[in-house]
N, C-alpha and C. Protein backbone atom coordinates (compact mmCIF):
# COMPACT_ATOMS: atom_id res chain seq x y z
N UNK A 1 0.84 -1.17 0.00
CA UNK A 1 0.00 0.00 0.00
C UNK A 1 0.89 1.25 0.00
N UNK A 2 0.24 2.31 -0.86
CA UNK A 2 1.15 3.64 -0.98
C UNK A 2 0.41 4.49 0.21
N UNK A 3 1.89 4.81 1.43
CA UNK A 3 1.43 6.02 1.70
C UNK A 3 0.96 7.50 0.74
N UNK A 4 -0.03 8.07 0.30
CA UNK A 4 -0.69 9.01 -0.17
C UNK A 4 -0.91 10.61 0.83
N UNK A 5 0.04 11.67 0.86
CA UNK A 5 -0.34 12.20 1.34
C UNK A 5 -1.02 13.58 1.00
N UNK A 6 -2.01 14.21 1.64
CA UNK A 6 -2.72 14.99 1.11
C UNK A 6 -2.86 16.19 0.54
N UNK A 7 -3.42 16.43 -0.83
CA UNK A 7 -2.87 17.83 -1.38
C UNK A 7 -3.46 18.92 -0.60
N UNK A 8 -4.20 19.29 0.24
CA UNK A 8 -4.88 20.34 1.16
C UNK A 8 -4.43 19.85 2.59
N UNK A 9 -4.27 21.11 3.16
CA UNK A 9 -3.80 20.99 4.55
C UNK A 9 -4.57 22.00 5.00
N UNK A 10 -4.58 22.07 6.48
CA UNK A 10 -5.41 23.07 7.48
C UNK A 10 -4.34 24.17 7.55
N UNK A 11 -4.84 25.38 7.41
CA UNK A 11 -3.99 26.65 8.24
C UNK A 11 -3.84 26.65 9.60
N UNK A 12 -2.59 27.05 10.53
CA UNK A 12 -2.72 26.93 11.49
C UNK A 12 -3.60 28.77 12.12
N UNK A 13 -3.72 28.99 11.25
CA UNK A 13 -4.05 30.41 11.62
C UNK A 13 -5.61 30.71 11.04
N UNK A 14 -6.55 30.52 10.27
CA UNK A 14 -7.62 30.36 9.92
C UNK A 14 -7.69 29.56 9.76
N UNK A 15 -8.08 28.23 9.88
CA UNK A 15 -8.73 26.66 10.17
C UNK A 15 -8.87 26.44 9.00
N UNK A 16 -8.31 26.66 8.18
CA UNK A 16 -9.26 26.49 6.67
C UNK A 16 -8.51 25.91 5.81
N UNK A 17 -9.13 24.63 4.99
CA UNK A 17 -8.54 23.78 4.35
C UNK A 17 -7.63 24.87 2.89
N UNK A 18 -6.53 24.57 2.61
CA UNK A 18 -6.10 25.24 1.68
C UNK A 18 -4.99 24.30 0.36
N UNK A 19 -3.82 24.48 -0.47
CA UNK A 19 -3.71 23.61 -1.18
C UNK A 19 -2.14 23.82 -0.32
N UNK A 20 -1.09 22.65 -0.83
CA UNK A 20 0.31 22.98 0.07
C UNK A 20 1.46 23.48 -0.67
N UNK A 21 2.33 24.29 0.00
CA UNK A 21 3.71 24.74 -0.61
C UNK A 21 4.86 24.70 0.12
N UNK A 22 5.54 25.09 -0.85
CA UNK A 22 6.93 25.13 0.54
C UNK A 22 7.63 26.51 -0.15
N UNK A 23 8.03 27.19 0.99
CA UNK A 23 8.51 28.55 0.93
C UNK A 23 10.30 28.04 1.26
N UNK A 24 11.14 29.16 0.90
CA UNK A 24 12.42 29.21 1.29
C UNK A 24 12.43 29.29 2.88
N UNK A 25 13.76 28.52 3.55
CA UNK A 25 13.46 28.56 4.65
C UNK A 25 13.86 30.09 5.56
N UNK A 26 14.10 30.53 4.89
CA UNK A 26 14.50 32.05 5.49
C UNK A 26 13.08 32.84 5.25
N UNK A 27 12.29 32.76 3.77
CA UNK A 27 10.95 32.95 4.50
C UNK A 27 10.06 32.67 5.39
N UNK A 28 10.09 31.47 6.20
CA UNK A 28 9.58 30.85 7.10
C UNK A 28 9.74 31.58 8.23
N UNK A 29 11.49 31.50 8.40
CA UNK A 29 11.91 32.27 9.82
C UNK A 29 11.63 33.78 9.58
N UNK A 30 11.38 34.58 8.72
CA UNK A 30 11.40 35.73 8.63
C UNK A 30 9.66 36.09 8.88
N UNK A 31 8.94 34.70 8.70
CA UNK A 31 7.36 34.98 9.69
C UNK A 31 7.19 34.29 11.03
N UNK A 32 8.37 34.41 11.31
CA UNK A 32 8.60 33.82 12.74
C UNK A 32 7.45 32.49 13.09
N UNK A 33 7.79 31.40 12.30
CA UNK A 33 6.88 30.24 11.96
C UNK A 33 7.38 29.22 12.94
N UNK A 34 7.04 28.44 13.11
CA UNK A 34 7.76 26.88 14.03
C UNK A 34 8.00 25.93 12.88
N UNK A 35 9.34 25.35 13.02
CA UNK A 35 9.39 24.37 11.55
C UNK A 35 8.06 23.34 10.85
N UNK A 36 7.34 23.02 11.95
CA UNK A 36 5.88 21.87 11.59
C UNK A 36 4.96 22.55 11.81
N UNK A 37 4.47 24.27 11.93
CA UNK A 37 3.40 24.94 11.09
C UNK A 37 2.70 24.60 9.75
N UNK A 38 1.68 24.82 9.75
CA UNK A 38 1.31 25.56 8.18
C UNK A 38 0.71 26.35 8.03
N UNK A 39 0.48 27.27 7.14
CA UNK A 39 0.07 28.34 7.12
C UNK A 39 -0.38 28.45 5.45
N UNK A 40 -1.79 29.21 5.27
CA UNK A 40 -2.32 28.99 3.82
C UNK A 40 -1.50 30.61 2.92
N UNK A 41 -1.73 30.96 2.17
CA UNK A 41 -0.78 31.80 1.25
C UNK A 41 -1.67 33.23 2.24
N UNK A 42 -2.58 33.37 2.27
CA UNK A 42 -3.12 34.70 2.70
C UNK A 42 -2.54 34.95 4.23
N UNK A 43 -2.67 33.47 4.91
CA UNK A 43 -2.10 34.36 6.46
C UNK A 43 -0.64 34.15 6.96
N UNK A 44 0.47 33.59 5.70
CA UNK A 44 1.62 33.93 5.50
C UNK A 44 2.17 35.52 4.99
N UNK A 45 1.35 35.86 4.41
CA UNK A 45 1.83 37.24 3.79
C UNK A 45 1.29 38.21 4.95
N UNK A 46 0.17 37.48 5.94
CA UNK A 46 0.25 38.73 6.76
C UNK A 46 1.01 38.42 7.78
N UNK A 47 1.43 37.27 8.41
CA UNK A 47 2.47 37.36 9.53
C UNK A 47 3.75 37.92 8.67
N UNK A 48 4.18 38.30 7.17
CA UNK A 48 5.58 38.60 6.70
C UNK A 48 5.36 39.70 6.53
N UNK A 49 3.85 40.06 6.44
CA UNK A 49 3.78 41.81 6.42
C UNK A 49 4.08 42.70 5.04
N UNK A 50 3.70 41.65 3.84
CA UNK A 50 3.98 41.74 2.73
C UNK A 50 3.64 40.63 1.80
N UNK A 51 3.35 41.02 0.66
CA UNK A 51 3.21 40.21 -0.81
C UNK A 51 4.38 39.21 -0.47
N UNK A 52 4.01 37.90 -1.32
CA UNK A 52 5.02 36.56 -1.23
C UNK A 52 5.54 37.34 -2.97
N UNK A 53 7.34 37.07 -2.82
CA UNK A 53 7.33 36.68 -4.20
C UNK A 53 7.77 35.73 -4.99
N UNK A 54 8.04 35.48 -6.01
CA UNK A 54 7.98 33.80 -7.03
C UNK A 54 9.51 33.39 -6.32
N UNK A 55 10.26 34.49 -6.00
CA UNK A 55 11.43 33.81 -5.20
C UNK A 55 11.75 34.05 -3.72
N UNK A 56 10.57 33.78 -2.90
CA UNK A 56 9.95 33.28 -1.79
C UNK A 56 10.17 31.80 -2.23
N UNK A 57 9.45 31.15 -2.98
CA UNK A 57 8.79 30.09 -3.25
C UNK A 57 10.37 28.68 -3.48
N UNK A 58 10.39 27.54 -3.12
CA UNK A 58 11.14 27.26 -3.05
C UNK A 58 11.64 26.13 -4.47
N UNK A 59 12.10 26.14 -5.37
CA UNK A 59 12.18 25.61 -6.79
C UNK A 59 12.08 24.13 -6.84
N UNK A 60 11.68 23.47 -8.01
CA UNK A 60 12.13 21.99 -7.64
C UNK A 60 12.01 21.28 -6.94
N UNK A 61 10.60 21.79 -6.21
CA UNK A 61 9.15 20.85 -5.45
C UNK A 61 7.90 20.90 -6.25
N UNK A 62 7.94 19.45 -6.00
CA UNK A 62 6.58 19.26 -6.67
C UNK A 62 5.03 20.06 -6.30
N UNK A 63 4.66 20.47 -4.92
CA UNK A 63 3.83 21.19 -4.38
C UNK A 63 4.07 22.38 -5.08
N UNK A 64 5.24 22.84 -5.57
CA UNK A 64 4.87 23.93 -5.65
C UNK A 64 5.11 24.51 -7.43
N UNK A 65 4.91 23.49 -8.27
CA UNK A 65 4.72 23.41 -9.97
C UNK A 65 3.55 24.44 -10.16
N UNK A 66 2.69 24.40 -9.63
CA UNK A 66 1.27 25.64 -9.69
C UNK A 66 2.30 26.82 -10.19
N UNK A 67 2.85 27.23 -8.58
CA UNK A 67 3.19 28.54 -8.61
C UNK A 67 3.76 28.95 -9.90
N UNK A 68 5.31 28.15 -10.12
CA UNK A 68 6.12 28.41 -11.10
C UNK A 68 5.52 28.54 -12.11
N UNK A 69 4.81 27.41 -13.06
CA UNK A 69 3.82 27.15 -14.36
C UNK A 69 3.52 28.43 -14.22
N UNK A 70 2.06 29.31 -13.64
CA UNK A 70 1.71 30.01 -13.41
C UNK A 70 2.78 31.66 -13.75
N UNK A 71 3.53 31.39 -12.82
CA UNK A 71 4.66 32.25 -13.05
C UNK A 71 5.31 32.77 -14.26
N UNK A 72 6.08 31.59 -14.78
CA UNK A 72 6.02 31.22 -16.31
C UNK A 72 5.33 31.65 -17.38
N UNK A 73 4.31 30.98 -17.44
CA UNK A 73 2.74 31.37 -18.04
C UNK A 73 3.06 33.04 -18.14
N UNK A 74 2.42 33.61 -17.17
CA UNK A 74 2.62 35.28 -16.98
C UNK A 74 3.41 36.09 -18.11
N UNK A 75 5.28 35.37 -17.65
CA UNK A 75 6.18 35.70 -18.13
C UNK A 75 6.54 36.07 -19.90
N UNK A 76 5.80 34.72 -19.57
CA UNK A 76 5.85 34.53 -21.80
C UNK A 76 4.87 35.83 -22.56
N UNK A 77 3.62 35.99 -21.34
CA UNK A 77 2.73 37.03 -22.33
C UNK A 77 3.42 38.11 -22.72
């Protein structure tokens, strides 16, 4: 049997199911986070007190192909 683990996680800060990422770890510490937090994209940018940007985001994770694609996408228009 495959462990499967789940693409939505809870915020620890609004309860609310959201999708998962992984940030650089100096963004983490710079929202003064605990390493096994989570936190959804809206109440990360307000404990950092600012917009996330694409290099926040940490490269060459699979969780986080949205962002980049997306990113990308943008770039080409």
């Amino acid at each position: 049997m495959v462990d499967k683990k789940p693409c939505s996680v809870c915020c620890d800060s609004c309860k609310k199911l959201h999708n998962f990422f992984m940030v650089k770890d100096r963004v983490w510490k710079e929202a003064k986070q605990e390493k096994d937090s989570m936190l959804c994209l809206v109440c990360l940018e307000k404990a950092l007190g600012r917009d996330l940007a694409i290099m926040d985001f940490k490269k060459n994770v699979q969780c986080n192909e949205f962002i980049w694609f997306g990113y990308f996408l943008a770039k080409s228009e």
